[in-house]
PDB file of N, CA and C in Angstrom:
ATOM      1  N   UNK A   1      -7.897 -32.323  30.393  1.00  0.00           N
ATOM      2  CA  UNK A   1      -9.099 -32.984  30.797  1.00  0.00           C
ATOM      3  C   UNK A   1      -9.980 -32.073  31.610  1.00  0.00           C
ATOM      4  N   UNK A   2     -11.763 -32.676  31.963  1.00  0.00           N
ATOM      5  CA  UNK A   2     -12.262 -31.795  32.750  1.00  0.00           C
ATOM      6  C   UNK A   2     -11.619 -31.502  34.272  1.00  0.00           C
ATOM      7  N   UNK A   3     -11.860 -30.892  34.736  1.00  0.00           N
ATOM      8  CA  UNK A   3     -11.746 -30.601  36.602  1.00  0.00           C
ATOM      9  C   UNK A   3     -12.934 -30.966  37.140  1.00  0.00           C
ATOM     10  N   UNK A   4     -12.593 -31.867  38.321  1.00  0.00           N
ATOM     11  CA  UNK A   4     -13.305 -32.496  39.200  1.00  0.00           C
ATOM     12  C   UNK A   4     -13.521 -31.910  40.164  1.00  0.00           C
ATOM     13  N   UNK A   5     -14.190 -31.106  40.903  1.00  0.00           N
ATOM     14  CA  UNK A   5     -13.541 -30.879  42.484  1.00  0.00           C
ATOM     15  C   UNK A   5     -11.835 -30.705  42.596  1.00  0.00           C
ATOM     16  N   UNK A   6     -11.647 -29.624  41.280  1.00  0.00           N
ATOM     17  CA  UNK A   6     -10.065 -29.403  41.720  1.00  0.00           C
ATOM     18  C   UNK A   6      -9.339 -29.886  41.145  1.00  0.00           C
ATOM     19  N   UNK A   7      -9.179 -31.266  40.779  1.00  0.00           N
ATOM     20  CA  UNK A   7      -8.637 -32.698  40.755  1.00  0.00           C
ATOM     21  C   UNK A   7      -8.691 -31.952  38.858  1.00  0.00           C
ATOM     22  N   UNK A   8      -7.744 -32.645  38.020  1.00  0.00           N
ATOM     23  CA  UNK A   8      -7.870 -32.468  36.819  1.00  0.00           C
ATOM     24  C   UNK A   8      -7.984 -34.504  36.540  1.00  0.00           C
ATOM     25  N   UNK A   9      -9.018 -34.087  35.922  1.00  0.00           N
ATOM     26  CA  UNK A   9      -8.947 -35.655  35.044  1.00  0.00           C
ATOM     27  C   UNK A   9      -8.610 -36.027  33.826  1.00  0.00           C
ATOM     28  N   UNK A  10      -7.737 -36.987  33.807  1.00  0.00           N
ATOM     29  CA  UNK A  10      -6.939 -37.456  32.213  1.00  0.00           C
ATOM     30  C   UNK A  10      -8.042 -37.517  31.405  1.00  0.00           C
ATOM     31  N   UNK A  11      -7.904 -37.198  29.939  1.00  0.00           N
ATOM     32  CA  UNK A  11      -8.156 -36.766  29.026  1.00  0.00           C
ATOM     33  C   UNK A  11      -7.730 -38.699  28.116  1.00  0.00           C
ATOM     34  N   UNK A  12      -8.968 -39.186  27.660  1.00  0.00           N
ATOM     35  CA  UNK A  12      -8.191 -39.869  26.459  1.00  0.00           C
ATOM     36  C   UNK A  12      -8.087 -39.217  25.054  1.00  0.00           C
ATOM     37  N   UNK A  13      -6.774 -39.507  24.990  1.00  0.00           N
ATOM     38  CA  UNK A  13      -6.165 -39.399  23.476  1.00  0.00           C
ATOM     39  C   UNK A  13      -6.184 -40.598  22.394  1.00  0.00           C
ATOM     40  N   UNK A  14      -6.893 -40.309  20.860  1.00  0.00           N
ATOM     41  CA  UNK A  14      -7.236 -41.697  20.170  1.00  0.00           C
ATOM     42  C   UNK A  14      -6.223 -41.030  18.636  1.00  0.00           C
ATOM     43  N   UNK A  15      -5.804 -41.773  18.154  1.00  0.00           N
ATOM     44  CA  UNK A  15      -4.828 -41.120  16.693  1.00  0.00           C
ATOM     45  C   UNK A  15      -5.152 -42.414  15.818  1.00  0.00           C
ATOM     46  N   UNK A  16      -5.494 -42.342  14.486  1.00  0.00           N
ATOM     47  CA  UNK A  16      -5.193 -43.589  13.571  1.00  0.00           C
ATOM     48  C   UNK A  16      -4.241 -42.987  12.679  1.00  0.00           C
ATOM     49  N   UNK A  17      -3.636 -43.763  11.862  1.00  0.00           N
ATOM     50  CA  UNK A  17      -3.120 -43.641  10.685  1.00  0.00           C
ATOM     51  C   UNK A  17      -3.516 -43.934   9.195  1.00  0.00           C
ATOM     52  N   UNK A  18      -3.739 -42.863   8.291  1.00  0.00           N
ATOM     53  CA  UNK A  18      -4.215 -43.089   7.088  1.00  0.00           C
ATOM     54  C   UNK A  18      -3.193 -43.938   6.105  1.00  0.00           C
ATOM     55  N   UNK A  19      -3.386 -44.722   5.235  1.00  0.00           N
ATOM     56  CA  UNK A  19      -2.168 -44.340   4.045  1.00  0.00           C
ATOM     57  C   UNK A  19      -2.393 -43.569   3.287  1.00  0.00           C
ATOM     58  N   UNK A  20      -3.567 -42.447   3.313  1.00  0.00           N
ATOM     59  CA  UNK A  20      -3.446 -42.112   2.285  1.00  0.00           C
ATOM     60  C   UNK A  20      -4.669 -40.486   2.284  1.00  0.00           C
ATOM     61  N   UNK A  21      -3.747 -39.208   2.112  1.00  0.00           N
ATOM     62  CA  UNK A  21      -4.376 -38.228   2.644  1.00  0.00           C
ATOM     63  C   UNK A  21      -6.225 -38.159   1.867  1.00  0.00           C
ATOM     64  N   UNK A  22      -6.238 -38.890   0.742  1.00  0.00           N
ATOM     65  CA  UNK A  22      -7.376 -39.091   0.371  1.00  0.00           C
ATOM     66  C   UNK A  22      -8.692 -39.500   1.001  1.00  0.00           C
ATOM     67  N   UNK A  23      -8.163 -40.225   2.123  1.00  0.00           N
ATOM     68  CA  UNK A  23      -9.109 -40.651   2.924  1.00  0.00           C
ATOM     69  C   UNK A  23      -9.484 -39.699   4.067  1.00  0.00           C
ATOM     70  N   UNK A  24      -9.069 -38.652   4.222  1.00  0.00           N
ATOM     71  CA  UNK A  24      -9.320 -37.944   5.268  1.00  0.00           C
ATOM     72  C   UNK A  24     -10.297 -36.611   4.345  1.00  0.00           C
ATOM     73  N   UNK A  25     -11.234 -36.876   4.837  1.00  0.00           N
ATOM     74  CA  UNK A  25     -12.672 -35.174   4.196  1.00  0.00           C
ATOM     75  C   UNK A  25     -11.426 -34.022   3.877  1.00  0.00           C
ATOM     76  N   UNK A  26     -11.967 -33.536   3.005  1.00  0.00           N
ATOM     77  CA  UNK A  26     -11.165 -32.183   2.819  1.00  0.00           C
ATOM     78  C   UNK A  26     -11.215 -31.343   3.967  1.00  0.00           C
ATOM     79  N   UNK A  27     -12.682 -31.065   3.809  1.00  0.00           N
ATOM     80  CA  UNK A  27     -13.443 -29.787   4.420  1.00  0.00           C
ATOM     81  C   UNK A  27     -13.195 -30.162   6.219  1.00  0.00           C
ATOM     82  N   UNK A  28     -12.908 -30.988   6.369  1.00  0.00           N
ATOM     83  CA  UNK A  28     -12.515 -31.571   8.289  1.00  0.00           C
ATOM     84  C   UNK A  28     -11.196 -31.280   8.443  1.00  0.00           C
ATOM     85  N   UNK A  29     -10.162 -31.708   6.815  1.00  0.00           N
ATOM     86  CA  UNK A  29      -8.786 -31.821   7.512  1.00  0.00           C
ATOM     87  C   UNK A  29      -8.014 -30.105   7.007  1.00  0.00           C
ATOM     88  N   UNK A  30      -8.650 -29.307   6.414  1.00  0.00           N
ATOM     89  CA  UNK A  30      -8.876 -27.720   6.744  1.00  0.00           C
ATOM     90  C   UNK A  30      -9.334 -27.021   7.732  1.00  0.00           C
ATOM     91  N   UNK A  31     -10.460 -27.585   7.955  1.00  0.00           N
ATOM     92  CA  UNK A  31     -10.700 -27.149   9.480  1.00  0.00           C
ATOM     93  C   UNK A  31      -9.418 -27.185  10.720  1.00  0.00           C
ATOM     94  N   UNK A  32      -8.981 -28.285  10.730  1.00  0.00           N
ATOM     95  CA  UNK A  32      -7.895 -28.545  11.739  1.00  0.00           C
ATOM     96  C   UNK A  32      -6.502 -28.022  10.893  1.00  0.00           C
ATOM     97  N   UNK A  33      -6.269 -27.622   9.897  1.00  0.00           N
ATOM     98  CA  UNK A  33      -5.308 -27.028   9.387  1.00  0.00           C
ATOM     99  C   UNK A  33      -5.360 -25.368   9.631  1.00  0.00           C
ATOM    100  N   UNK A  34      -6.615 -25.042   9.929  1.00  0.00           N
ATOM    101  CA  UNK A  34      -6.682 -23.719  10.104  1.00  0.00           C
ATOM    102  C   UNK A  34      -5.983 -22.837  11.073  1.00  0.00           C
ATOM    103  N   UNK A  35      -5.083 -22.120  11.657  1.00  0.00           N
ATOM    104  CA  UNK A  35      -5.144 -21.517  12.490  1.00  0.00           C
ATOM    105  C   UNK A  35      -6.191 -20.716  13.458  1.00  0.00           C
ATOM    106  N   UNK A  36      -5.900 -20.523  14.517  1.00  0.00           N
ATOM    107  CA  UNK A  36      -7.288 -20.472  15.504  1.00  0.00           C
ATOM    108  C   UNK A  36      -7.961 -18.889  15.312  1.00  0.00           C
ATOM    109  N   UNK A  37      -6.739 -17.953  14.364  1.00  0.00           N
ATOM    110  CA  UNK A  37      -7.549 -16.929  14.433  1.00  0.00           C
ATOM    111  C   UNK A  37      -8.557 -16.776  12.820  1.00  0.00           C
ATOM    112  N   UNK A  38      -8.660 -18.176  12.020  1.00  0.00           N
ATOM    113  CA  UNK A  38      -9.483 -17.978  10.914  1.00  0.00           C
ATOM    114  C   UNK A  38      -8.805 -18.120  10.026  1.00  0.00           C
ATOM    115  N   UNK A  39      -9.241 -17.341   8.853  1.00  0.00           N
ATOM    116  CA  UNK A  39      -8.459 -17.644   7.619  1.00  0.00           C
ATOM    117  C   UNK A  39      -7.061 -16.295   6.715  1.00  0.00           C
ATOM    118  N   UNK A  40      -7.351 -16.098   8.005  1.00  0.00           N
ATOM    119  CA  UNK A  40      -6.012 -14.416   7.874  1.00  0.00           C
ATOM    120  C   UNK A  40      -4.775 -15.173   7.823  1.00  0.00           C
ATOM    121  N   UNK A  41      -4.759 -16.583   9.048  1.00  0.00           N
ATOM    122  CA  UNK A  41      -3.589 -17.155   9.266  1.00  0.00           C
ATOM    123  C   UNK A  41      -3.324 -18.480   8.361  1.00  0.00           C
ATOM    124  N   UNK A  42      -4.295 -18.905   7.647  1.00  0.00           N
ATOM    125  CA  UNK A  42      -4.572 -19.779   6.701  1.00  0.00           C
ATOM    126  C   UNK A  42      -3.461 -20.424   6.244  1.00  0.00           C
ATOM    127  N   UNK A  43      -2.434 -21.049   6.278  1.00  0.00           N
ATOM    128  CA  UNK A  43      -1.580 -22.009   5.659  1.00  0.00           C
ATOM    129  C   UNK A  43      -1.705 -22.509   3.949  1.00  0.00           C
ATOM    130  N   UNK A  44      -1.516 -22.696   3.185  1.00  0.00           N
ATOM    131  CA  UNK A  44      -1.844 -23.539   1.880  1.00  0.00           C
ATOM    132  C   UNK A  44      -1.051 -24.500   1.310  1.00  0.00           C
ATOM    133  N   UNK A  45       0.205 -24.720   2.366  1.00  0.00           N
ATOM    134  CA  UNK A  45       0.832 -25.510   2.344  1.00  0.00           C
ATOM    135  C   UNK A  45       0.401 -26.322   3.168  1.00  0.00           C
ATOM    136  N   UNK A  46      -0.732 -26.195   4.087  1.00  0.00           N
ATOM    137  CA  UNK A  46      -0.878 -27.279   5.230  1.00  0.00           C
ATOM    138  C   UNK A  46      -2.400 -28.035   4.601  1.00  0.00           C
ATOM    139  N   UNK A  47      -2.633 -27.344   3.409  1.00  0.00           N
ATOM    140  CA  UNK A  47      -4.805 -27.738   2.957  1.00  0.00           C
ATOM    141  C   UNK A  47      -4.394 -29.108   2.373  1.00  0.00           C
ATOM    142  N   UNK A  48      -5.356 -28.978   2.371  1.00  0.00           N
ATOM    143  CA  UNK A  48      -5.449 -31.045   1.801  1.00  0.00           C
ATOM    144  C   UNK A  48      -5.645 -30.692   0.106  1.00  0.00           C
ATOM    145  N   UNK A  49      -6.009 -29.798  -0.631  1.00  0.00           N
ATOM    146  CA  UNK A  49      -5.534 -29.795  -1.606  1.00  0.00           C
ATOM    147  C   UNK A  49      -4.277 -29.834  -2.108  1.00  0.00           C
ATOM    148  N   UNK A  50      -3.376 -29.164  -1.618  1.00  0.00           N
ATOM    149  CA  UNK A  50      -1.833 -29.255  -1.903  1.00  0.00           C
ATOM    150  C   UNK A  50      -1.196 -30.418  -1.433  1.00  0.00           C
ATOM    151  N   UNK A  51      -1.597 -30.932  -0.192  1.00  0.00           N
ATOM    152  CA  UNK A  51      -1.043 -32.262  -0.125  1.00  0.00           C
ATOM    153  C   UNK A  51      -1.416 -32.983  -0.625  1.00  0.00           C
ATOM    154  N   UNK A  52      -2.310 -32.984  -0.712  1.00  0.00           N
ATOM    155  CA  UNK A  52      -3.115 -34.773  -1.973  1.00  0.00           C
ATOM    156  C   UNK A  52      -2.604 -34.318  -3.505  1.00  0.00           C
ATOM    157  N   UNK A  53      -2.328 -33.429  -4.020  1.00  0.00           N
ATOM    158  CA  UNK A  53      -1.777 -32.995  -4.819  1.00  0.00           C
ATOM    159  C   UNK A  53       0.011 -33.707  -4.651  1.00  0.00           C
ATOM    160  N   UNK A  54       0.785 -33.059  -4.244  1.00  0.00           N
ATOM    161  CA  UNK A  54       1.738 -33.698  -3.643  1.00  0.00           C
ATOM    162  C   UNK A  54       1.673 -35.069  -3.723  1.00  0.00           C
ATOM    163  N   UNK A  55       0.975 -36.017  -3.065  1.00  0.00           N
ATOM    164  CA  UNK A  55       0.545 -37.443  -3.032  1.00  0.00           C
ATOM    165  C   UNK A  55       0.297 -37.934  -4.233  1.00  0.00           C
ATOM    166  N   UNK A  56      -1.086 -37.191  -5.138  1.00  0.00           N
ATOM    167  CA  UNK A  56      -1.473 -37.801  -6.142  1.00  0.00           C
ATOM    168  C   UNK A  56      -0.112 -37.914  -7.457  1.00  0.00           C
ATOM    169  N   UNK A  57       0.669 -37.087  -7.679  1.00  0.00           N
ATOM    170  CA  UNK A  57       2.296 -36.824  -8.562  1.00  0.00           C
ATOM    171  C   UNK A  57       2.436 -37.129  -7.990  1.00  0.00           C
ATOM    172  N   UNK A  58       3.255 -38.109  -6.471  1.00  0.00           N
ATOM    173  CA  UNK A  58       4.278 -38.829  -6.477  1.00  0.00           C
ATOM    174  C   UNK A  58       5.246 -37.963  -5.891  1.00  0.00           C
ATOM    175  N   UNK A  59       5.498 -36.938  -5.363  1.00  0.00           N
ATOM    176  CA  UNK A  59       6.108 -36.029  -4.958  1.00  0.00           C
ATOM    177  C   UNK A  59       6.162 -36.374  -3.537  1.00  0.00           C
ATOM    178  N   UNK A  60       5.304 -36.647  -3.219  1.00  0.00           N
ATOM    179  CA  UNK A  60       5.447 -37.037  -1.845  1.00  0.00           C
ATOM    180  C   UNK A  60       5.304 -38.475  -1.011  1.00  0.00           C
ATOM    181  N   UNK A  61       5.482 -39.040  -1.323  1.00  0.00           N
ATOM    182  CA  UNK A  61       5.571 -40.827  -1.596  1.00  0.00           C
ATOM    183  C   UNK A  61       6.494 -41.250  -1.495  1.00  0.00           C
ATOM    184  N   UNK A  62       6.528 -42.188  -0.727  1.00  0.00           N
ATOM    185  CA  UNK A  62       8.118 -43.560  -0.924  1.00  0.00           C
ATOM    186  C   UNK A  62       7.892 -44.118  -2.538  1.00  0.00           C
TER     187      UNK A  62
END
């Protein structure tokens, strides 16, 4: 949270739950998949293409 005069102030924290990675923007839930130094550290197991992929086959589903 910010600092007050010293003092640190709580921070709210808000989370929903999707059912369904479809509903979350691509291009937002890459952004936050990114590592902080860019796209050197890039994941492609973590992009929302491969998981909604995953999702859309059934691969990853109850």
């Amino acid at each position: 949270g910010a600092s007050v005069n010293g003092v640190e102030e709580p921070c709210t924290v808000s989370f929903s739950i999707c059912p369904s990675i479809s509903e979350i923007d691509a291009a937002e839930w890459d952004v936050c998949a990114m590592d902080a130094t860019g796209h050197d550290k890039f994941n492609p197991f973590l992009s929302h293409g491969f998981l909604s992929s995953l999702e859309e086959t059934g691969c990853a589903v109850k």
